[in-house]
PDB file of N, CA and C in Angstrom:
ATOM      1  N   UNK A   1      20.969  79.050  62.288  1.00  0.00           N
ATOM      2  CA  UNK A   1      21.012  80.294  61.540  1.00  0.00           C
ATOM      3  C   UNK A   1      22.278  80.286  60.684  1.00  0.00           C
ATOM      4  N   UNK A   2      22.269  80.422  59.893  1.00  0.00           N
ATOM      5  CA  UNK A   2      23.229  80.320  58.362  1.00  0.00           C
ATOM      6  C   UNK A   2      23.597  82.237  58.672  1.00  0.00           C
ATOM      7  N   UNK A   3      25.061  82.030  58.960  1.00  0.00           N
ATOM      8  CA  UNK A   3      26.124  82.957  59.146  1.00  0.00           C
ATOM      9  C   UNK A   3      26.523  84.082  57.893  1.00  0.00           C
ATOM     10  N   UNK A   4      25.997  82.856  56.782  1.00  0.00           N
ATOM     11  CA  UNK A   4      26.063  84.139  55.640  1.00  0.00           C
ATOM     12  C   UNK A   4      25.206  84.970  55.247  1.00  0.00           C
ATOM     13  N   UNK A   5      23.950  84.472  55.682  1.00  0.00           N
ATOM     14  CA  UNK A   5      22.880  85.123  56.050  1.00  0.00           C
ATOM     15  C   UNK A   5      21.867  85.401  56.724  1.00  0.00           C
ATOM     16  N   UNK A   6      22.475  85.866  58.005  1.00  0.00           N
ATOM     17  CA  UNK A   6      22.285  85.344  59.086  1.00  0.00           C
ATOM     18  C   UNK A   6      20.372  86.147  59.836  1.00  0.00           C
ATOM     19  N   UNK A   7      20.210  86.880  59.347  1.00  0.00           N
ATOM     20  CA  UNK A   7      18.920  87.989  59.694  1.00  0.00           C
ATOM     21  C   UNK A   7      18.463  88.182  58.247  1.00  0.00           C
ATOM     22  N   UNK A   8      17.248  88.555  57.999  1.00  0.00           N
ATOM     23  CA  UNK A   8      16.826  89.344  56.720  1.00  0.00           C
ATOM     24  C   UNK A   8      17.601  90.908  56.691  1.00  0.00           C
ATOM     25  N   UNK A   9      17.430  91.042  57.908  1.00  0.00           N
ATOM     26  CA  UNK A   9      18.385  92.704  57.702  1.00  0.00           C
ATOM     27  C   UNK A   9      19.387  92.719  57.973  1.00  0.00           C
ATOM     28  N   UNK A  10      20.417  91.836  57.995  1.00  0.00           N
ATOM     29  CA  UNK A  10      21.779  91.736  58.417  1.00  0.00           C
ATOM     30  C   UNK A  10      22.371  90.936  57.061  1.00  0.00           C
ATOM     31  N   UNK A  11      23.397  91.722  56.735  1.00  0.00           N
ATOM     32  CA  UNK A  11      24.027  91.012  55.183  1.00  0.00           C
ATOM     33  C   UNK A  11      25.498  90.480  55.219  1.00  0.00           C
ATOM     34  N   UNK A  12      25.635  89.501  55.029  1.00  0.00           N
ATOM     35  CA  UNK A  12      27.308  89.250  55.260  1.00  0.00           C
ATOM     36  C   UNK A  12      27.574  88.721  53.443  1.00  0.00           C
ATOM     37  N   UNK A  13      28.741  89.826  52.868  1.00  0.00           N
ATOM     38  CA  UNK A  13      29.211  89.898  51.378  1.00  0.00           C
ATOM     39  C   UNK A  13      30.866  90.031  51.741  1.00  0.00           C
ATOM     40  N   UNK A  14      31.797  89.176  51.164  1.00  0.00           N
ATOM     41  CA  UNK A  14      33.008  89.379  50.945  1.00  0.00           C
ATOM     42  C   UNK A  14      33.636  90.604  50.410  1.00  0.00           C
ATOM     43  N   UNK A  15      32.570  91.245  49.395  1.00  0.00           N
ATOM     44  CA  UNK A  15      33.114  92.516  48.738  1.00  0.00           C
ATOM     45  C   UNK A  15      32.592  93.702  49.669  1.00  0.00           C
ATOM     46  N   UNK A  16      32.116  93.680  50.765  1.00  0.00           N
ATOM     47  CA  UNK A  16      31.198  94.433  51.807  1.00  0.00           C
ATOM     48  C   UNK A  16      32.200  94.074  52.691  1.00  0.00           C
ATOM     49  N   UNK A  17      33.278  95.117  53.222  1.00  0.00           N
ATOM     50  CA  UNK A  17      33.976  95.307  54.506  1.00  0.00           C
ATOM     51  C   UNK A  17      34.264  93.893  55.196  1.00  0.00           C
ATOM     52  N   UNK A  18      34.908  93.335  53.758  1.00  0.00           N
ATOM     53  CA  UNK A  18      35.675  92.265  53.986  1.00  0.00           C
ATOM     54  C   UNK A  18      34.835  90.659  54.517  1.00  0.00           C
ATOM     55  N   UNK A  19      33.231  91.284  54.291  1.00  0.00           N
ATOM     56  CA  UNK A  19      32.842  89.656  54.754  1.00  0.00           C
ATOM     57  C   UNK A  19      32.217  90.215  56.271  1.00  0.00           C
ATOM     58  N   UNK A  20      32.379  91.539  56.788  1.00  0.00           N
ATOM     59  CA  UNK A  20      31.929  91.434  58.347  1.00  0.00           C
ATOM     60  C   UNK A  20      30.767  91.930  57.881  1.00  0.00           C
ATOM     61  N   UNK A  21      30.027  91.460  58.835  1.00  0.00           N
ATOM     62  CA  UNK A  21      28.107  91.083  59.345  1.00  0.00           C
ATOM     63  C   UNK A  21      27.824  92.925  59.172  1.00  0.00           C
ATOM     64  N   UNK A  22      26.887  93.206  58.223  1.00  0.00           N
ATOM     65  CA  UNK A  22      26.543  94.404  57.795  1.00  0.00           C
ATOM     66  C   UNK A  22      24.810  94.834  58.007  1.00  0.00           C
ATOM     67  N   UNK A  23      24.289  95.764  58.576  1.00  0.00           N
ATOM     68  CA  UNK A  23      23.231  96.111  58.059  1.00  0.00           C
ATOM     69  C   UNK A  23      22.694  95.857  56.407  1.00  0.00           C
ATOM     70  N   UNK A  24      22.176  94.970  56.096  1.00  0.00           N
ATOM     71  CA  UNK A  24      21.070  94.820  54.597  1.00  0.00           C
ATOM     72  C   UNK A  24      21.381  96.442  53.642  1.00  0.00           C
ATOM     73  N   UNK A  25      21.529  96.320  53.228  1.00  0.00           N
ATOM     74  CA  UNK A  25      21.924  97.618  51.993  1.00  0.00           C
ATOM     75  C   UNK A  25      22.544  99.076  52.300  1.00  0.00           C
ATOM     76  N   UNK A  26      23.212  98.631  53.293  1.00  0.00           N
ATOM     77  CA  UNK A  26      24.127  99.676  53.760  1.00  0.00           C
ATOM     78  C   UNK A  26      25.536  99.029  53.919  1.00  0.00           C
ATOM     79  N   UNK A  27      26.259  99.928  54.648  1.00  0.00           N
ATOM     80  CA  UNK A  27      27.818  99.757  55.662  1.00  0.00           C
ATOM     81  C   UNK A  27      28.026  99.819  56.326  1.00  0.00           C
ATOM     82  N   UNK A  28      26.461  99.756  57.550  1.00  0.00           N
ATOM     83  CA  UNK A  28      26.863  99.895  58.727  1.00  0.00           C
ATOM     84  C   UNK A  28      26.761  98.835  59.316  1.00  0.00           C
ATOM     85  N   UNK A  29      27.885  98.606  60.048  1.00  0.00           N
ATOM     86  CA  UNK A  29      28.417  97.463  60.849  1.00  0.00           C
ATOM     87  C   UNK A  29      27.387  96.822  61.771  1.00  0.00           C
ATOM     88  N   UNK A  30      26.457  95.564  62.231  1.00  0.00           N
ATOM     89  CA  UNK A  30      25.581  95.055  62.491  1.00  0.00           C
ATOM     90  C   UNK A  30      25.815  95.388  64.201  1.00  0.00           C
ATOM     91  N   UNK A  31      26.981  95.066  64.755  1.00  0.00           N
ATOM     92  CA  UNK A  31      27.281  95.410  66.460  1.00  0.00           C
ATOM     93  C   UNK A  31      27.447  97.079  66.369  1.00  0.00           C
ATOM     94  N   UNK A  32      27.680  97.867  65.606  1.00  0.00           N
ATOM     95  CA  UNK A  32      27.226  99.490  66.342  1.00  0.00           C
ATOM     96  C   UNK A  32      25.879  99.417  66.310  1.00  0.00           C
ATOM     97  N   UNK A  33      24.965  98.845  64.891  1.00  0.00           N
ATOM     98  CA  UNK A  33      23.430  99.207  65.645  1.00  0.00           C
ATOM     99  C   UNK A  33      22.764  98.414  66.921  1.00  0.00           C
ATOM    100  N   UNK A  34      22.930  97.462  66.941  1.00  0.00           N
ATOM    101  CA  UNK A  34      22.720  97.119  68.103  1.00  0.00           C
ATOM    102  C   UNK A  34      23.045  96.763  69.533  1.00  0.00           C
ATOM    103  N   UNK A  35      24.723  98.007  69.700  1.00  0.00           N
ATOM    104  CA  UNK A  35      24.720  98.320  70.737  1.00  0.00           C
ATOM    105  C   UNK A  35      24.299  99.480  70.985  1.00  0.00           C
ATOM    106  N   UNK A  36      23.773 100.420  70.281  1.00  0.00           N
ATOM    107  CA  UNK A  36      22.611 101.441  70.408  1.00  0.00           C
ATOM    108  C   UNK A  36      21.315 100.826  71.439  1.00  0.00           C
ATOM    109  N   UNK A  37      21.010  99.731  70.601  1.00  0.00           N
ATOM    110  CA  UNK A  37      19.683  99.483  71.033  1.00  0.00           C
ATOM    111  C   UNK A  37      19.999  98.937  72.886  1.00  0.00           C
ATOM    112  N   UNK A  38      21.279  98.235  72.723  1.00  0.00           N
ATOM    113  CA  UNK A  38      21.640  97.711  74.309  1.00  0.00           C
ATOM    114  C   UNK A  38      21.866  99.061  74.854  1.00  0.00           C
ATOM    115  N   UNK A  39      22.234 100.280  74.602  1.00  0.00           N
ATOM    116  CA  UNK A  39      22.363 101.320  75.622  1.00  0.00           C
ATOM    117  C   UNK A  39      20.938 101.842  75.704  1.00  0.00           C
ATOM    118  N   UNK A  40      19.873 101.750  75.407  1.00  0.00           N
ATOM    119  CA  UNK A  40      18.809 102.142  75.220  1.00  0.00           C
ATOM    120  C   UNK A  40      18.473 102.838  74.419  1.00  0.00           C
ATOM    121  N   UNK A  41      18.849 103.040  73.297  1.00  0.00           N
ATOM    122  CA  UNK A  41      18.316 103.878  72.272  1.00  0.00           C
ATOM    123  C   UNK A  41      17.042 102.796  71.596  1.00  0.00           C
ATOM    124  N   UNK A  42      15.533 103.606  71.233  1.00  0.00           N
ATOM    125  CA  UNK A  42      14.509 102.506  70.795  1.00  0.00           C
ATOM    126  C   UNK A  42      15.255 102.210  69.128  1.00  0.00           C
ATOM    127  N   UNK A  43      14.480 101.124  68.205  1.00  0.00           N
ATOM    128  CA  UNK A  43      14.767 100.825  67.440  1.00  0.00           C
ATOM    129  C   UNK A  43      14.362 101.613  66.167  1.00  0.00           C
ATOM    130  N   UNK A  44      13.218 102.703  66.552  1.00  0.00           N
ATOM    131  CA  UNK A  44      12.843 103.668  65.830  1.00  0.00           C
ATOM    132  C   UNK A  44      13.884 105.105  65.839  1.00  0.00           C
ATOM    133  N   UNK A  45      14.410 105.227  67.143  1.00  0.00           N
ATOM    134  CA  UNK A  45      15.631 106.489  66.927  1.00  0.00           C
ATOM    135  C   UNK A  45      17.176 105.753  66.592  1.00  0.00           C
ATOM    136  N   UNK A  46      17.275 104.364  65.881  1.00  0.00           N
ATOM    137  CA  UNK A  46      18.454 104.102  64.880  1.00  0.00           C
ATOM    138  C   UNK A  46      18.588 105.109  63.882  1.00  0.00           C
ATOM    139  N   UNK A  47      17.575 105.531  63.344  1.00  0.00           N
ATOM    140  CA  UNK A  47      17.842 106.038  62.393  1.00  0.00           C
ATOM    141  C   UNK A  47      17.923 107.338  62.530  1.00  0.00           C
ATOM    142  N   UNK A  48      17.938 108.738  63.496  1.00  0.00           N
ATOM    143  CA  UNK A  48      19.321 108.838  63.686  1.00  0.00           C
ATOM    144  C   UNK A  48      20.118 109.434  63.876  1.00  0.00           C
ATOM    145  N   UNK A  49      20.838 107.981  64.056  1.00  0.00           N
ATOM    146  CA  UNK A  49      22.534 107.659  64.301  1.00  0.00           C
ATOM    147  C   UNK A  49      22.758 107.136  62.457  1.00  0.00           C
ATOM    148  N   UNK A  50      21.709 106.043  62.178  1.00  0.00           N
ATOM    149  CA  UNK A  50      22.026 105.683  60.776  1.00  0.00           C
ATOM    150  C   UNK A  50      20.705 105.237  59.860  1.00  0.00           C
ATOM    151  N   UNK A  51      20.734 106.676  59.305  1.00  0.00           N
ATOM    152  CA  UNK A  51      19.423 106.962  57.955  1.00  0.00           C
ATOM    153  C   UNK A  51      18.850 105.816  57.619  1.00  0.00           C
ATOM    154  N   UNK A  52      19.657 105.199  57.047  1.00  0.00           N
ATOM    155  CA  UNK A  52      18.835 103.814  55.865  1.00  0.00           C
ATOM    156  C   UNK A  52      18.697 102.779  56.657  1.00  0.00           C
ATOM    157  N   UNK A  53      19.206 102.885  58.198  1.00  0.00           N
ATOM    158  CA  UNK A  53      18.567 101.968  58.819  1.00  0.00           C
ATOM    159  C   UNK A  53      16.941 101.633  59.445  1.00  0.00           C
ATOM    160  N   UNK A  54      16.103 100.684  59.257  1.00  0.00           N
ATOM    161  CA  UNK A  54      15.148 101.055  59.425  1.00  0.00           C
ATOM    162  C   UNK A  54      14.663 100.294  60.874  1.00  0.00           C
ATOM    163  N   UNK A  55      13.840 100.304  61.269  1.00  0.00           N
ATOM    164  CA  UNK A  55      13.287  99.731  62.926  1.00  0.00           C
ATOM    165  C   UNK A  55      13.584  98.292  62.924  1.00  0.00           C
ATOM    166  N   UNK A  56      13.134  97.695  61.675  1.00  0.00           N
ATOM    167  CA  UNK A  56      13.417  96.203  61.304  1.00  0.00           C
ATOM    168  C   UNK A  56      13.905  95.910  61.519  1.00  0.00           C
ATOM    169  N   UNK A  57      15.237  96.013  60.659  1.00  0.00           N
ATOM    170  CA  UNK A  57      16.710  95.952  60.150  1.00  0.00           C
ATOM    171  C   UNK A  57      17.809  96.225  61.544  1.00  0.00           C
ATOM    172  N   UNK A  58      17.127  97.052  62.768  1.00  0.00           N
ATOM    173  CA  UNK A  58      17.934  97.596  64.007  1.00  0.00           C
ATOM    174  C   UNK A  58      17.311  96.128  64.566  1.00  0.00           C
ATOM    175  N   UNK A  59      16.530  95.618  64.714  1.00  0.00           N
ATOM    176  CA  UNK A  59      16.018  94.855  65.344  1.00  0.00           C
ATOM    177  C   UNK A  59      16.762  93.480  65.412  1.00  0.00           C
ATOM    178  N   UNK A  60      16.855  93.364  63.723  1.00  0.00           N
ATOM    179  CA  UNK A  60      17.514  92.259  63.646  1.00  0.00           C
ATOM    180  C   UNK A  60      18.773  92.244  63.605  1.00  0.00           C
ATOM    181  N   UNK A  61      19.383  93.260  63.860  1.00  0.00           N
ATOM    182  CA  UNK A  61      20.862  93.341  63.786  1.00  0.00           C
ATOM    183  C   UNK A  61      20.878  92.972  65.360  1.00  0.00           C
ATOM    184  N   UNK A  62      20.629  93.089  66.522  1.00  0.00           N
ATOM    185  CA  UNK A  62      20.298  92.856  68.071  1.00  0.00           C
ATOM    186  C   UNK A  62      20.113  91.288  67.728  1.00  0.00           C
ATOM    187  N   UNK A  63      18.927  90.994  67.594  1.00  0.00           N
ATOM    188  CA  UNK A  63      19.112  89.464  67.164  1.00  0.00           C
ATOM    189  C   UNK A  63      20.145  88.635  67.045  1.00  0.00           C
ATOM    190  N   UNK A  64      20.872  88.927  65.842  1.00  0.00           N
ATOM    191  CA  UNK A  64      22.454  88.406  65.476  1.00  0.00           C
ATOM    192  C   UNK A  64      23.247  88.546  66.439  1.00  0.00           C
ATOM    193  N   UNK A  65      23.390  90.217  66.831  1.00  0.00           N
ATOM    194  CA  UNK A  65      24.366  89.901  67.749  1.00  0.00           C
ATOM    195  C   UNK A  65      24.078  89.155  69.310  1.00  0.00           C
ATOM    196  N   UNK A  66      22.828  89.175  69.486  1.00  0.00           N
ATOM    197  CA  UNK A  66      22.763  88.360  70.628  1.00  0.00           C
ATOM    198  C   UNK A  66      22.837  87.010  70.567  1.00  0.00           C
ATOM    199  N   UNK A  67      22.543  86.346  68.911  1.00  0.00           N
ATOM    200  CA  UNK A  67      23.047  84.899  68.585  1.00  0.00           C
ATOM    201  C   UNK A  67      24.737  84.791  69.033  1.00  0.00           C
ATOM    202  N   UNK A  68      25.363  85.871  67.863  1.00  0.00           N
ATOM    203  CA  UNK A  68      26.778  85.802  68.051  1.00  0.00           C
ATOM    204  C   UNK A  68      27.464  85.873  69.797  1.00  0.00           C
ATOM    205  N   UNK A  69      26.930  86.683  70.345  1.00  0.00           N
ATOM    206  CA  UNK A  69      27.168  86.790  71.823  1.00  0.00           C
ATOM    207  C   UNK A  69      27.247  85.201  72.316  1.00  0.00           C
ATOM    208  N   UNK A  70      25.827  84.627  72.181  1.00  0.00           N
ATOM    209  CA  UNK A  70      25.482  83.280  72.591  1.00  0.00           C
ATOM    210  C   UNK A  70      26.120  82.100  72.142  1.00  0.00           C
ATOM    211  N   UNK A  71      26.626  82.166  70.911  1.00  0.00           N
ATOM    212  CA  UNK A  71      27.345  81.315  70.321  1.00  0.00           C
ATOM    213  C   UNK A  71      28.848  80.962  70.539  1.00  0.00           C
ATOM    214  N   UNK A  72      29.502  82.069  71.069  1.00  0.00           N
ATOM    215  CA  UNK A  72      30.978  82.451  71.102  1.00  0.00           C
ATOM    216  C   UNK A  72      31.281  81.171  72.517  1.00  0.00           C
ATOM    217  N   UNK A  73      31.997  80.695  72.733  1.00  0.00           N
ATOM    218  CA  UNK A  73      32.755  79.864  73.573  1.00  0.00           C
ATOM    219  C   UNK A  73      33.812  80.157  74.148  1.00  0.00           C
ATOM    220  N   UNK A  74      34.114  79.956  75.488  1.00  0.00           N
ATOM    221  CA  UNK A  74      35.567  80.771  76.327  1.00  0.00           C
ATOM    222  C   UNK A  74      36.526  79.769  75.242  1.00  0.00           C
ATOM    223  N   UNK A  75      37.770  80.628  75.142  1.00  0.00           N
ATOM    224  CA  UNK A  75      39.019  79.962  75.007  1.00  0.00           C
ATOM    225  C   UNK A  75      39.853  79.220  75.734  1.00  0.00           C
ATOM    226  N   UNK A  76      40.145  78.154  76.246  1.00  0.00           N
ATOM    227  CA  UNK A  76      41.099  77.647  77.150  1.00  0.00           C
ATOM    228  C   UNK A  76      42.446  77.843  76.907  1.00  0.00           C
ATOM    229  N   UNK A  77      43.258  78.774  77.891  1.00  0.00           N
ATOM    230  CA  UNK A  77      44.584  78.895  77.804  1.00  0.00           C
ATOM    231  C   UNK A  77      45.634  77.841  77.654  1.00  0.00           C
TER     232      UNK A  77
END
């Protein structure tokens, strides 16, 4: 999965909050919507918490971050 674009509904732009992993045509940050969805909120009541987000777009923001979760590696002190 290509990091710069990493979901269809997840947008990563340098001029977009510095480059961090965004909901697709918004500003909302890709890990608040889908730690909604990890506390149980469905992917249809994202929107809401955030309008222009749509069921999709919540979906695949969970996706990413469960890539990113999966991907991350401990640090050795």
């Amino acid at each position: 999965m290509p990091l710069y674009r990493p979901e269809p509904g997840v947008a990563v732009d340098p001029e977009i909050r510095g480059g961090y992993p965004v909901i697709a045509g918004t500003l909302g940050p890709y890990d608040m919507v889908a730690s909604l969805l990890e506390d149980g909120v469905t992917a249809e009541e994202v929107a809401g918490f955030y309008p222009a987000v749509s069921p999709d777009a919540a979906r695949e923001a969970l996706a990413f971050a469960q890539y990113v979760d999966g991907y991350r590696e401990p640090i050795s002190a």
